[in-house]
PDB file of N, CA and C in Angstrom:
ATOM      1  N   UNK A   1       4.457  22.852 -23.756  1.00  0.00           N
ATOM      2  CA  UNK A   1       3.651  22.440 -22.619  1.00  0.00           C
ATOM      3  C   UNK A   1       4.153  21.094 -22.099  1.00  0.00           C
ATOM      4  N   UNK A   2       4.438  21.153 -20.985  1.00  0.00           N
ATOM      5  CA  UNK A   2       5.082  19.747 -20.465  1.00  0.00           C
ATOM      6  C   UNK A   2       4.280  18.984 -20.004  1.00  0.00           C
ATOM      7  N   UNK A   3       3.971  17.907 -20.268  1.00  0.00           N
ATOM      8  CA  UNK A   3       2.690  16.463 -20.120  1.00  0.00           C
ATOM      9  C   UNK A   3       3.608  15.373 -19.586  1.00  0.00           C
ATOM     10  N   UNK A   4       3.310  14.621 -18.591  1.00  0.00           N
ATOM     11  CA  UNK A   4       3.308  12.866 -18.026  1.00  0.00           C
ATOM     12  C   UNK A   4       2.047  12.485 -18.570  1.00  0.00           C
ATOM     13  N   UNK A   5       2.852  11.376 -18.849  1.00  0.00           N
ATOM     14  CA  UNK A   5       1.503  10.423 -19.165  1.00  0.00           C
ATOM     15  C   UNK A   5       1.572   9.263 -18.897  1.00  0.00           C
ATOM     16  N   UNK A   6       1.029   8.462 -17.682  1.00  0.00           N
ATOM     17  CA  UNK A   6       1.305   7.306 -17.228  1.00  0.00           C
ATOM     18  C   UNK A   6       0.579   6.406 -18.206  1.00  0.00           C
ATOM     19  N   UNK A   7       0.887   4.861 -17.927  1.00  0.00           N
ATOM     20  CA  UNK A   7       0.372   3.640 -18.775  1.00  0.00           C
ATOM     21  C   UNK A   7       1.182   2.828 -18.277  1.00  0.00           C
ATOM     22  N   UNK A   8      -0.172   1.664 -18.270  1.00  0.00           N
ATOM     23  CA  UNK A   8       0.569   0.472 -17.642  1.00  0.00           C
ATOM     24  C   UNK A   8      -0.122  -0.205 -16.570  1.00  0.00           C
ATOM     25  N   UNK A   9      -1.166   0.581 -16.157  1.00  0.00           N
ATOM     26  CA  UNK A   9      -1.855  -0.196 -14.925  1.00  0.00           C
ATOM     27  C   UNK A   9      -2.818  -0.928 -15.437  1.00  0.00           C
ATOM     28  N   UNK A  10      -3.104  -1.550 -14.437  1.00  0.00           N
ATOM     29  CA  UNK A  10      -4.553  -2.577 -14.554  1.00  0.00           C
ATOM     30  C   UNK A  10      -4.953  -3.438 -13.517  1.00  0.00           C
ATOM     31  N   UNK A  11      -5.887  -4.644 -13.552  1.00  0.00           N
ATOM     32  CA  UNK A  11      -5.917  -5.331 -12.832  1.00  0.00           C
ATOM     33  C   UNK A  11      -5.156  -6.863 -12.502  1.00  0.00           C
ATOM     34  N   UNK A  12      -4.649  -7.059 -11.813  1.00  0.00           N
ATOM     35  CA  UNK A  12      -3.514  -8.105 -11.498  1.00  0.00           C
ATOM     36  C   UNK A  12      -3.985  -8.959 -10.206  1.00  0.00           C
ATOM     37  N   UNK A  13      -3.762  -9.964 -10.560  1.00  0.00           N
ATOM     38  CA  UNK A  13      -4.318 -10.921  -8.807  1.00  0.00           C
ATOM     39  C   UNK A  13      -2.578 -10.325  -8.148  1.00  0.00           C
ATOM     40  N   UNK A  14      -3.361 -10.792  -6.655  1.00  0.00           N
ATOM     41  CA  UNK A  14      -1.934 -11.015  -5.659  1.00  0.00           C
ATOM     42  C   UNK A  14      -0.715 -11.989  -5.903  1.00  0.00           C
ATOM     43  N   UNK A  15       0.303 -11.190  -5.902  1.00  0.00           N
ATOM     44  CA  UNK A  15       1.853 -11.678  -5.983  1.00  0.00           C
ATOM     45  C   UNK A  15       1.914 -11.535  -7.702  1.00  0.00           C
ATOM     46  N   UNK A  16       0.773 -10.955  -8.273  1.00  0.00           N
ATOM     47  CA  UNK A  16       1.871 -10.793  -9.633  1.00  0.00           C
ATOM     48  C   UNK A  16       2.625  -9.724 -10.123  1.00  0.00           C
ATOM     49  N   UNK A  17       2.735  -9.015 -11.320  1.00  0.00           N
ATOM     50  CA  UNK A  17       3.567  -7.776 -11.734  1.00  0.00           C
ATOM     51  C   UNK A  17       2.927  -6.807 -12.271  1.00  0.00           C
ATOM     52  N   UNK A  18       3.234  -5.993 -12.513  1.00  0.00           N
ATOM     53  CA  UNK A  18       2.775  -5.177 -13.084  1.00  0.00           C
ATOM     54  C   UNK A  18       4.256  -4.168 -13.632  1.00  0.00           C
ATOM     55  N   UNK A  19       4.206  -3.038 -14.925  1.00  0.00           N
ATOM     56  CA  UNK A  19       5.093  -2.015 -14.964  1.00  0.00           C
ATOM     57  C   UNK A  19       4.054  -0.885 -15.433  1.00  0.00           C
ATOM     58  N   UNK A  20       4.852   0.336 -14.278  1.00  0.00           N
ATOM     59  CA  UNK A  20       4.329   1.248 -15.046  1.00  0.00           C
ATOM     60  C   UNK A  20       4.748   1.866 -15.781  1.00  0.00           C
ATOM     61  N   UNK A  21       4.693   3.001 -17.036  1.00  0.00           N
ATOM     62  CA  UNK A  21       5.688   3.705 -17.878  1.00  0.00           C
ATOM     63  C   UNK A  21       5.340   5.036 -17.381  1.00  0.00           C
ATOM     64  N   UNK A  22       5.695   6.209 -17.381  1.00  0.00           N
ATOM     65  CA  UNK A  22       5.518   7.507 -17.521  1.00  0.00           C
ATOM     66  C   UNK A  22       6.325   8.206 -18.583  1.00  0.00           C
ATOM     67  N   UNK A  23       5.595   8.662 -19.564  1.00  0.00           N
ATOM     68  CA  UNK A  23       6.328   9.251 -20.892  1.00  0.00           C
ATOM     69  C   UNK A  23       6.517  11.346 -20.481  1.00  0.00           C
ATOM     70  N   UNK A  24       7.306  11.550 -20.695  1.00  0.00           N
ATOM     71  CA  UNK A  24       7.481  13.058 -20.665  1.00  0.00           C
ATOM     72  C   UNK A  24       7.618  13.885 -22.152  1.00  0.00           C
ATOM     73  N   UNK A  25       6.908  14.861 -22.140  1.00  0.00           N
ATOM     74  CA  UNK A  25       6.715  15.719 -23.320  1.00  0.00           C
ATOM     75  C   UNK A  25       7.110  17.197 -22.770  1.00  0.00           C
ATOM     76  N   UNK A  26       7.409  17.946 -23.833  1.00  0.00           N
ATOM     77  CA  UNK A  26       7.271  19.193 -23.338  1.00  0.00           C
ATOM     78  C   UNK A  26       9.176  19.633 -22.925  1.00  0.00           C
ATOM     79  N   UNK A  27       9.580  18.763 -22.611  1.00  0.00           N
ATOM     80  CA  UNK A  27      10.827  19.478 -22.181  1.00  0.00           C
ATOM     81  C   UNK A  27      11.713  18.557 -21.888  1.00  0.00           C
ATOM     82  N   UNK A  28      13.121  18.036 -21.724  1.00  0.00           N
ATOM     83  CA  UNK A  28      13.905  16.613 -20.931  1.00  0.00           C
ATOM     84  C   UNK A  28      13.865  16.857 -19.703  1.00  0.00           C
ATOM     85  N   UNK A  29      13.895  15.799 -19.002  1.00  0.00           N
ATOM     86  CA  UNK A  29      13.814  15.607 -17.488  1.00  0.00           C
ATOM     87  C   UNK A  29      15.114  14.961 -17.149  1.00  0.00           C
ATOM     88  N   UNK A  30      16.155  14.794 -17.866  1.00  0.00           N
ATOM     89  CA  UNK A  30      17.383  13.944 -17.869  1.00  0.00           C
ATOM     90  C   UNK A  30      18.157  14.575 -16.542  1.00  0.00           C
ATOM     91  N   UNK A  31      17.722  15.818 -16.582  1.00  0.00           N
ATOM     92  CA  UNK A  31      18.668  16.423 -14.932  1.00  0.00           C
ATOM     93  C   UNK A  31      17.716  17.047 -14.153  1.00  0.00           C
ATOM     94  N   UNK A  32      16.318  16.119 -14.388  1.00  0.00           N
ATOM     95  CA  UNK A  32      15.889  16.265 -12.969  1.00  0.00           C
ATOM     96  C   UNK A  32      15.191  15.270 -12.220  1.00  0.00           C
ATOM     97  N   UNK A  33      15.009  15.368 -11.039  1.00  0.00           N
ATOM     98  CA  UNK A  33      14.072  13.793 -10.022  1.00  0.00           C
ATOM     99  C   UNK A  33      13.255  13.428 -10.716  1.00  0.00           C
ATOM    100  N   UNK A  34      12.820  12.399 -10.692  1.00  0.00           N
ATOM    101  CA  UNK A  34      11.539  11.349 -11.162  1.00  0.00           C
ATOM    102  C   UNK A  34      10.669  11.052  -9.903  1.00  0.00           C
ATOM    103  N   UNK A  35       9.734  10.416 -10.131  1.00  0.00           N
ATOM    104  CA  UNK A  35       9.034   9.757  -8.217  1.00  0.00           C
ATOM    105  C   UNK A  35       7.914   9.437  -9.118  1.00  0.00           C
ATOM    106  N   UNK A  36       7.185   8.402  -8.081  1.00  0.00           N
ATOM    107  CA  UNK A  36       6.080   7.622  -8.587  1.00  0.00           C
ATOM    108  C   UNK A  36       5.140   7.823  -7.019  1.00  0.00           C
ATOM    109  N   UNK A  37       4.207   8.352  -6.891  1.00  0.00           N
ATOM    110  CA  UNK A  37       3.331   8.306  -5.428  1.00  0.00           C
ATOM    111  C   UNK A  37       2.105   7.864  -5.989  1.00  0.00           C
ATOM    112  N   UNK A  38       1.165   7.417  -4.941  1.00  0.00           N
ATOM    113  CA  UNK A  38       0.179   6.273  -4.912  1.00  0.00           C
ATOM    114  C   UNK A  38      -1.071   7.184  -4.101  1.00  0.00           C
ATOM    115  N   UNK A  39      -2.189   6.754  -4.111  1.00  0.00           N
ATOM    116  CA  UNK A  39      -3.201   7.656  -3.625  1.00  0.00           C
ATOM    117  C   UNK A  39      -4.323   6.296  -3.842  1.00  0.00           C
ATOM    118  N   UNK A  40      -4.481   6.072  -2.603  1.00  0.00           N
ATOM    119  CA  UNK A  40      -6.027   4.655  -2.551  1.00  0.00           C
ATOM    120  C   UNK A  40      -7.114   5.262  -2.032  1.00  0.00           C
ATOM    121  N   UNK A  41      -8.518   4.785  -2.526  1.00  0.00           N
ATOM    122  CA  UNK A  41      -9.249   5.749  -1.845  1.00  0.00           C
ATOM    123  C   UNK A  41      -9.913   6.053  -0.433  1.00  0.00           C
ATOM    124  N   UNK A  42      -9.755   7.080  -0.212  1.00  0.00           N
ATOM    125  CA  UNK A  42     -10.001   7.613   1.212  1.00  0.00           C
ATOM    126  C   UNK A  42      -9.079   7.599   1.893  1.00  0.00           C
ATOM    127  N   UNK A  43      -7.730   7.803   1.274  1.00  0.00           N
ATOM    128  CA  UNK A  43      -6.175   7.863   1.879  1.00  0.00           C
ATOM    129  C   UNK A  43      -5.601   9.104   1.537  1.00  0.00           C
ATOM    130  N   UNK A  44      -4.330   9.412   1.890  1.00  0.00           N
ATOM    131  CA  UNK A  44      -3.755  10.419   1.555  1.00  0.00           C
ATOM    132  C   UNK A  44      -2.727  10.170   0.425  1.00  0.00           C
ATOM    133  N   UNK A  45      -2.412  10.848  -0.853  1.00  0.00           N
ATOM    134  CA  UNK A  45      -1.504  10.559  -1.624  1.00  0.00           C
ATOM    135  C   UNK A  45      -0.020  10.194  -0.771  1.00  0.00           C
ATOM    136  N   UNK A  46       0.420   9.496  -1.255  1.00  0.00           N
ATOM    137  CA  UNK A  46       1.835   9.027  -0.455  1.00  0.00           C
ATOM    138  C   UNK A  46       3.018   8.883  -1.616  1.00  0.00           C
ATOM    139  N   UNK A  47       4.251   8.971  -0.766  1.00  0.00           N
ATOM    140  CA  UNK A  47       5.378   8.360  -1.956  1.00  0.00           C
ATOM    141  C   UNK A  47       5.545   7.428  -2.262  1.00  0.00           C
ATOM    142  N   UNK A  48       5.944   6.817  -3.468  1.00  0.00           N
ATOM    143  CA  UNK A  48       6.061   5.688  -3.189  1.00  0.00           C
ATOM    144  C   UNK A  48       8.085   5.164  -3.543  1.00  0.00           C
ATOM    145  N   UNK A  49       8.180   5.699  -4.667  1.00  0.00           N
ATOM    146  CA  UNK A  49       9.653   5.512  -4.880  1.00  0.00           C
ATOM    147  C   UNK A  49      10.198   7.248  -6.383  1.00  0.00           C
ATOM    148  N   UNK A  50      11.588   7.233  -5.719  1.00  0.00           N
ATOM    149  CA  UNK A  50      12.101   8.378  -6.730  1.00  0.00           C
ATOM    150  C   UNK A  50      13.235   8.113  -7.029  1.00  0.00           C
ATOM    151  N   UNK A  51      13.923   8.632  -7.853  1.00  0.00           N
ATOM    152  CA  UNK A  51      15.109   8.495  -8.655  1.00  0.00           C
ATOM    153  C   UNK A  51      15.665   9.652  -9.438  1.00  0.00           C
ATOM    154  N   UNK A  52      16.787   9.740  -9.086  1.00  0.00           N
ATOM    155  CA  UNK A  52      17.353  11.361  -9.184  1.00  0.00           C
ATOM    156  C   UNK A  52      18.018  10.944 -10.562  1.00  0.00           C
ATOM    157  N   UNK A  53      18.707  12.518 -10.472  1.00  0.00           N
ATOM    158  CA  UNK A  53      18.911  12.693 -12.403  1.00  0.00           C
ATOM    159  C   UNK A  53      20.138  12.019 -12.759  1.00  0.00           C
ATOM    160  N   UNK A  54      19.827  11.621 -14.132  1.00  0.00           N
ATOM    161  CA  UNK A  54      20.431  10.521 -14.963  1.00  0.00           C
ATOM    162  C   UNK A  54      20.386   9.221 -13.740  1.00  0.00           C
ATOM    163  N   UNK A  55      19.944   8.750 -13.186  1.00  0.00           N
ATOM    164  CA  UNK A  55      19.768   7.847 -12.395  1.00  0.00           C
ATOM    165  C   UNK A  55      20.621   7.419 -11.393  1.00  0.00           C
ATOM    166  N   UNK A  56      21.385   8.311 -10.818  1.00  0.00           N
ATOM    167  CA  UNK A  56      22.164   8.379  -9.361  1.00  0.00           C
ATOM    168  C   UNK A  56      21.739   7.861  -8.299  1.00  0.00           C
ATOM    169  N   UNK A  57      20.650   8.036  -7.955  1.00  0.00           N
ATOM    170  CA  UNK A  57      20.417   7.392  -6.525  1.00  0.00           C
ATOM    171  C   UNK A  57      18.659   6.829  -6.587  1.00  0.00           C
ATOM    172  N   UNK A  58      18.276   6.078  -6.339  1.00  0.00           N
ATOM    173  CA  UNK A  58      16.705   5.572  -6.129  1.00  0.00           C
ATOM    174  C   UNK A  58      16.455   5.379  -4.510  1.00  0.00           C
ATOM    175  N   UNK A  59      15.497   6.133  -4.207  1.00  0.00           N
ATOM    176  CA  UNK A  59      14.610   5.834  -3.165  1.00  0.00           C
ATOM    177  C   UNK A  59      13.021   5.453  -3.200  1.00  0.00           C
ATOM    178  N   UNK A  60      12.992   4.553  -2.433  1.00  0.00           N
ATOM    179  CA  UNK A  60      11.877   3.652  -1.545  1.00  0.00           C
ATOM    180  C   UNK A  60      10.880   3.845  -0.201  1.00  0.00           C
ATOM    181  N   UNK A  61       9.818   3.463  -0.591  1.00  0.00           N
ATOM    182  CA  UNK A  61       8.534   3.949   1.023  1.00  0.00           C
ATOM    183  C   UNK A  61       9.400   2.345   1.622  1.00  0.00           C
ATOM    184  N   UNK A  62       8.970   2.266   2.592  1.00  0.00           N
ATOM    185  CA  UNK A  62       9.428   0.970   3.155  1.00  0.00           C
ATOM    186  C   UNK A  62       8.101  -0.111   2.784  1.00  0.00           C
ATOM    187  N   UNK A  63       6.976   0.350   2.325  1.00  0.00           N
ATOM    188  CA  UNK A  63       6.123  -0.321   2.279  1.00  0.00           C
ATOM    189  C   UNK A  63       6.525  -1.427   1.129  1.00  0.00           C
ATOM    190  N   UNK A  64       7.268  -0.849  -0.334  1.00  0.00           N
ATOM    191  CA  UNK A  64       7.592  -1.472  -1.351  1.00  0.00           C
ATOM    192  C   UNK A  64       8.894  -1.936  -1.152  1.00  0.00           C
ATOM    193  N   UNK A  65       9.446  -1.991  -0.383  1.00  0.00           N
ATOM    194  CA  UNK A  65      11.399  -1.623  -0.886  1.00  0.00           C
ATOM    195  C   UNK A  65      11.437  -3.306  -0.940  1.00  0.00           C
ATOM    196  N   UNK A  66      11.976  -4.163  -2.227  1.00  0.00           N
ATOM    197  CA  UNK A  66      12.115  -5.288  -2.058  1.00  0.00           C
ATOM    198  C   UNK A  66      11.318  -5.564  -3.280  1.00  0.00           C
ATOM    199  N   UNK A  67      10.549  -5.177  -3.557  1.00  0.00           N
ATOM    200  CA  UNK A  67       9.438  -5.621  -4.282  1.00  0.00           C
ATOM    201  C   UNK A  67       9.369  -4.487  -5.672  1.00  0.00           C
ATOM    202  N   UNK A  68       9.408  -3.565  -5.173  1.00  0.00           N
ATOM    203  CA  UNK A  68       9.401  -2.265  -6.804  1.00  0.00           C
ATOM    204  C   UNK A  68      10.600  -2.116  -7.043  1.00  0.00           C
ATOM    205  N   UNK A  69      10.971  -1.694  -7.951  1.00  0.00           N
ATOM    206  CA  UNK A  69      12.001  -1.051  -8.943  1.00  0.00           C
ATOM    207  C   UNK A  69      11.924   0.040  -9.802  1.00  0.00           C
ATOM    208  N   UNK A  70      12.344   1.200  -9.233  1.00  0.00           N
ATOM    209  CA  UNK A  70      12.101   2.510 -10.252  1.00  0.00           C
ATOM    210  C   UNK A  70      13.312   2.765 -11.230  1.00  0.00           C
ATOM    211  N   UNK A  71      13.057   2.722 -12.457  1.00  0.00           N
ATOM    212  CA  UNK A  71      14.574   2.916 -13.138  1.00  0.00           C
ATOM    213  C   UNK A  71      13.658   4.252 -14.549  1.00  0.00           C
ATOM    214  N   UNK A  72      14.851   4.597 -15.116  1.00  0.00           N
ATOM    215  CA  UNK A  72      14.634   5.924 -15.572  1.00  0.00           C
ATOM    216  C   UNK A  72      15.637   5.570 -17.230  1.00  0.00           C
ATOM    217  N   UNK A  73      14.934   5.793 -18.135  1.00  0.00           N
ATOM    218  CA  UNK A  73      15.365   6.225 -20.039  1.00  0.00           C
ATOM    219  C   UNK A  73      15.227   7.562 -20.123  1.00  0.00           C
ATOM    220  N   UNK A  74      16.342   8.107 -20.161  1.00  0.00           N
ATOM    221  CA  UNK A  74      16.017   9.696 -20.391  1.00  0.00           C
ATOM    222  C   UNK A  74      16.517   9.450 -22.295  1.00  0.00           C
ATOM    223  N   UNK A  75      16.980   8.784 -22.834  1.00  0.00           N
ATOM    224  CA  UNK A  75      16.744   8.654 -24.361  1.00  0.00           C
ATOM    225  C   UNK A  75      15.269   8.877 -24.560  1.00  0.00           C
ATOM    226  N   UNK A  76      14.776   8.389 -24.004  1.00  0.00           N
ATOM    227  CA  UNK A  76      12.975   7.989 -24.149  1.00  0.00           C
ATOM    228  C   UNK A  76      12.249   9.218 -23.138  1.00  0.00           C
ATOM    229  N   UNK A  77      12.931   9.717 -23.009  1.00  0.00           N
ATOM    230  CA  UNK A  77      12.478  10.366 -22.050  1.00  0.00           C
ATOM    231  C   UNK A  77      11.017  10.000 -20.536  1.00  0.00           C
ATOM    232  N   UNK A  78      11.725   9.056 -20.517  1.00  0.00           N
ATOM    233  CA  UNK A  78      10.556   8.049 -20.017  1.00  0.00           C
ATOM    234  C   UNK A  78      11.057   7.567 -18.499  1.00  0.00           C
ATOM    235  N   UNK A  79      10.330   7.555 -17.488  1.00  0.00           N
ATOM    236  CA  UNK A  79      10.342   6.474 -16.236  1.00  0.00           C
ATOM    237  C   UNK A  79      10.054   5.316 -16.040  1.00  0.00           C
ATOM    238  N   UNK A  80       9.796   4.304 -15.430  1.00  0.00           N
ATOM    239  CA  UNK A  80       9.578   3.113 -14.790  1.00  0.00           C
ATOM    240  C   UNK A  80       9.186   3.514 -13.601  1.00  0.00           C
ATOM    241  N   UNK A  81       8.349   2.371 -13.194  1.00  0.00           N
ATOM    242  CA  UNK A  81       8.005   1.374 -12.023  1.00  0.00           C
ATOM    243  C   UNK A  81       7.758   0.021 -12.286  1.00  0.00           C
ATOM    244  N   UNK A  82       8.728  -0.985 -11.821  1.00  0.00           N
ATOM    245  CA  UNK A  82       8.183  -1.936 -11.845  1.00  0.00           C
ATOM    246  C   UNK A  82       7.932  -2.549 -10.572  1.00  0.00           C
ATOM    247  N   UNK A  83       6.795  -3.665 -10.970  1.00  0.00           N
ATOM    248  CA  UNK A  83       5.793  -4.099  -9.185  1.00  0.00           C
ATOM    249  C   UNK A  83       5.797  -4.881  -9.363  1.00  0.00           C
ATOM    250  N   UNK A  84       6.431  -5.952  -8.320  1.00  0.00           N
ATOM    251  CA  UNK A  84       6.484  -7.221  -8.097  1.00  0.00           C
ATOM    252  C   UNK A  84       6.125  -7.863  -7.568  1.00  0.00           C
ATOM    253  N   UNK A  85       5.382  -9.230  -6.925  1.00  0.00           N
ATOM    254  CA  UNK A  85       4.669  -9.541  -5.481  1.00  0.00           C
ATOM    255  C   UNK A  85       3.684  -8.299  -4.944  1.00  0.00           C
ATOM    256  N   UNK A  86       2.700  -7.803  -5.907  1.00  0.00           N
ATOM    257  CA  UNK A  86       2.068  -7.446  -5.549  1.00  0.00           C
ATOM    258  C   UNK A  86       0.739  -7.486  -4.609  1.00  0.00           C
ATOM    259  N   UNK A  87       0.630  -6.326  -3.980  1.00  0.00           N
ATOM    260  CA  UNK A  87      -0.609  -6.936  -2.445  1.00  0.00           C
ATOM    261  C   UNK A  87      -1.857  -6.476  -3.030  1.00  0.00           C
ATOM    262  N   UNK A  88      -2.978  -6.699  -2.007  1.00  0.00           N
ATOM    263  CA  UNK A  88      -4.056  -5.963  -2.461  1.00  0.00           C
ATOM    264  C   UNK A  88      -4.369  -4.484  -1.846  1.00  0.00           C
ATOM    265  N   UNK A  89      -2.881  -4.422  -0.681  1.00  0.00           N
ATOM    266  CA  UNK A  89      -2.790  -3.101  -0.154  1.00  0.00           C
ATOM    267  C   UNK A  89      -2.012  -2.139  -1.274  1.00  0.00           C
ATOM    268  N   UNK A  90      -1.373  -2.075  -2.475  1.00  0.00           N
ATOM    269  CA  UNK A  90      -0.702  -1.906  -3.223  1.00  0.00           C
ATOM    270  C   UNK A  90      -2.064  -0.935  -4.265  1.00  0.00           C
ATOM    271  N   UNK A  91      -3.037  -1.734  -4.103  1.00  0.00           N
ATOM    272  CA  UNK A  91      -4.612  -0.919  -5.167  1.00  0.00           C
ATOM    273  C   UNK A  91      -4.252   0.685  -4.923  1.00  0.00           C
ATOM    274  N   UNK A  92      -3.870   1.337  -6.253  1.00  0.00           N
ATOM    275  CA  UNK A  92      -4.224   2.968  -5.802  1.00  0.00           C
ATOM    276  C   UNK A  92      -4.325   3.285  -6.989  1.00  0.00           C
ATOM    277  N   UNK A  93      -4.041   4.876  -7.156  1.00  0.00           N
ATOM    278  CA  UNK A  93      -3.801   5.262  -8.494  1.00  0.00           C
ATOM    279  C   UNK A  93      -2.988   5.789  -8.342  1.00  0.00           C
ATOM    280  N   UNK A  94      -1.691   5.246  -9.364  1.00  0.00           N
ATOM    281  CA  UNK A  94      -0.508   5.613  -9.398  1.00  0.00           C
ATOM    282  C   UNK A  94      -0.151   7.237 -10.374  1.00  0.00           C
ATOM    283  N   UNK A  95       0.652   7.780  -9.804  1.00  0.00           N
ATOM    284  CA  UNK A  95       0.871   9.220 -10.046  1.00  0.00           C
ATOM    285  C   UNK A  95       2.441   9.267 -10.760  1.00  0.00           C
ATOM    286  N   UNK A  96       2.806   9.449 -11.543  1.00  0.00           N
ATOM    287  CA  UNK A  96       4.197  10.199 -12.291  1.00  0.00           C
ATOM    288  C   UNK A  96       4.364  11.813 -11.875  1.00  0.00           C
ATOM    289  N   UNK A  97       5.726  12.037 -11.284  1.00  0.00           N
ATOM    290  CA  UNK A  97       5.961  13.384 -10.671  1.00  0.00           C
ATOM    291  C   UNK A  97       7.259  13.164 -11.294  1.00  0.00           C
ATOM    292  N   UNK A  98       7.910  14.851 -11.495  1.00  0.00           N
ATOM    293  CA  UNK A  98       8.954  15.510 -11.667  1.00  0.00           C
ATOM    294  C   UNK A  98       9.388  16.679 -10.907  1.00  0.00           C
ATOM    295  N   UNK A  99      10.960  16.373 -10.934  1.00  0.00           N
ATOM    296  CA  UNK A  99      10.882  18.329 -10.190  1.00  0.00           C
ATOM    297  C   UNK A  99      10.643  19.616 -11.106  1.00  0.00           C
ATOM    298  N   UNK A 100      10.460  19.975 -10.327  1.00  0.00           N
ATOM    299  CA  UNK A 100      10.557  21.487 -11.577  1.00  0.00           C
ATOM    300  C   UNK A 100      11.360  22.566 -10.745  1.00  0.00           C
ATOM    301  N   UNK A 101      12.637  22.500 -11.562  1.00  0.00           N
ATOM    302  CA  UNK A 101      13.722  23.557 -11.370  1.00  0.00           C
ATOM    303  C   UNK A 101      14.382  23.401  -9.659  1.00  0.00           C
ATOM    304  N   UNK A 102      14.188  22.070  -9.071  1.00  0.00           N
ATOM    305  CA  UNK A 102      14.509  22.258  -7.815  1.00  0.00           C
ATOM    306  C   UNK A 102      13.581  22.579  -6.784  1.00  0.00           C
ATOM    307  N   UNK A 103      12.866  22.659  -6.741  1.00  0.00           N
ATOM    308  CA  UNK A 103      11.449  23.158  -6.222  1.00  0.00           C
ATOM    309  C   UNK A 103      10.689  22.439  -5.706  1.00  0.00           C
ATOM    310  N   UNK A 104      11.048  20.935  -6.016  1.00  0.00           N
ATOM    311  CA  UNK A 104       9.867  19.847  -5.624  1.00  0.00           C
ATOM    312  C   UNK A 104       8.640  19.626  -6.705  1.00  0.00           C
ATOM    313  N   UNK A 105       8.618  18.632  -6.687  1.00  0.00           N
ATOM    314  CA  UNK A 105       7.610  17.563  -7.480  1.00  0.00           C
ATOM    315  C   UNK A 105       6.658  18.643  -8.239  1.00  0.00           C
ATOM    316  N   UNK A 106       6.813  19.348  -8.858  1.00  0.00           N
ATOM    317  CA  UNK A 106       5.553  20.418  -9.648  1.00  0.00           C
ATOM    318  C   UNK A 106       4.527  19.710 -10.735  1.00  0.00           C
ATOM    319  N   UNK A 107       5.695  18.923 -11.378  1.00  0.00           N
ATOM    320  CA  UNK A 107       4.790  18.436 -12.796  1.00  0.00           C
ATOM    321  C   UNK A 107       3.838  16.907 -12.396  1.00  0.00           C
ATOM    322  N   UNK A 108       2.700  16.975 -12.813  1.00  0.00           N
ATOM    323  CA  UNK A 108       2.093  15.723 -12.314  1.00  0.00           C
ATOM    324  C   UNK A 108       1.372  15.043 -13.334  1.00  0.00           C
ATOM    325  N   UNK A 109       1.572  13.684 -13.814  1.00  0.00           N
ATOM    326  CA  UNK A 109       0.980  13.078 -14.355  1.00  0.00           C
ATOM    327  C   UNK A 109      -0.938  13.008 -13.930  1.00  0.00           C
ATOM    328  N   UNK A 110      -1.346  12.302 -15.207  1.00  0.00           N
ATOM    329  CA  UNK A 110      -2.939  12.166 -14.785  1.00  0.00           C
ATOM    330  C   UNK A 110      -3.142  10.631 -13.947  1.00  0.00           C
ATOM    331  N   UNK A 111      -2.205  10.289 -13.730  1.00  0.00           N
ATOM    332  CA  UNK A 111      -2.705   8.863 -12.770  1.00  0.00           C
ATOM    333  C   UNK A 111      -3.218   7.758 -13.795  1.00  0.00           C
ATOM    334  N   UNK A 112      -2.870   5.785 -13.124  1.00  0.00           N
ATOM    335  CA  UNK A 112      -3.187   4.964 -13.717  1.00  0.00           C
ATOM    336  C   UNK A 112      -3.353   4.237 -12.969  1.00  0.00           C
ATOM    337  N   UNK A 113      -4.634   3.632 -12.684  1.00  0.00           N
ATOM    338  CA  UNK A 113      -5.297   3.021 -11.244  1.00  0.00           C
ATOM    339  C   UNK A 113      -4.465   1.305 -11.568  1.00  0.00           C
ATOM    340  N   UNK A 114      -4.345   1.126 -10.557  1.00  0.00           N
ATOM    341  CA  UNK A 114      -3.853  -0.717 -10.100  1.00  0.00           C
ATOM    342  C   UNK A 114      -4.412  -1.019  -9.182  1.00  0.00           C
ATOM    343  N   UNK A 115      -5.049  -2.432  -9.577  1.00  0.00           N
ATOM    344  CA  UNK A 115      -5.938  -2.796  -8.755  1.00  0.00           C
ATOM    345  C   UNK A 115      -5.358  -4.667  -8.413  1.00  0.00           C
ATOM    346  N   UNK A 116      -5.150  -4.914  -7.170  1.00  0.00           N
ATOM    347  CA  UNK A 116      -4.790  -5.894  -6.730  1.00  0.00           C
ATOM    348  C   UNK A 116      -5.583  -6.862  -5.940  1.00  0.00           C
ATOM    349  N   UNK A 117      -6.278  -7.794  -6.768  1.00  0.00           N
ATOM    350  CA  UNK A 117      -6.942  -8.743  -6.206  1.00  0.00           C
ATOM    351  C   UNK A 117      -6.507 -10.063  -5.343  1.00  0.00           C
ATOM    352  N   UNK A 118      -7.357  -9.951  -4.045  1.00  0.00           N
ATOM    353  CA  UNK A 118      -6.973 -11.256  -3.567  1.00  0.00           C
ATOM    354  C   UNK A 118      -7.618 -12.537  -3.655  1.00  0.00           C
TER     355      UNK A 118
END
């Protein structure tokens, strides 16, 4: 059975850090996408950053680009996000996604709320 399991959020004032982890069970993800999307409430889930297999290429929302860093341990079978200069527009609950088989984002973590005080 394949499980994400995010960790790592919490509450942080404005402009500090935060990382998130996403651990993978169930199967390696080493040759496939990673992505981290965000969901605040009464919004629509959004992307936020992804990173393809064995870590080839990383993409960015423009909202973060400058400020996050998505990097990927497939030893650990594990993702990153890290958040830097964080806003209080940044508050959501952060989501861990994978592809499944090419297909687009199937596997979904249970979410780890960040909350950014000003």
């Amino acid at each position: 059975q394949v499980q994400l399991v995010e960790s790592g959020g919490g509450l942080v004032q404005a402009g500090g850090s935060l990382r998130l982890s996403c651990a993978a069970s169930g199967r390696t993800f080493s040759n496939s996408a990673m992505a981290w999307f965000r969901q605040a409430p009464g919004k629509e889930r959004e992307f936020v950053a992804a990173i393809g297999w064995r870590g080839g290429s990383t993409y960015y929302a423009d909202s973060v680009k400058g400020r996050f860093t998505i990097s990927r341990d497939d030893a650990k079978n594990t993702v990153y996000l890290q958040m830097n200069s964080l806003k209080p527009e940044d508050t959501a609950v952060y989501y861990c996604a994978a592809d499944k088989g090419g297909q687009g984002y199937g596997y979904w973590g249970q979410g780890t709320q960040v909350t950014v005080s000003s």
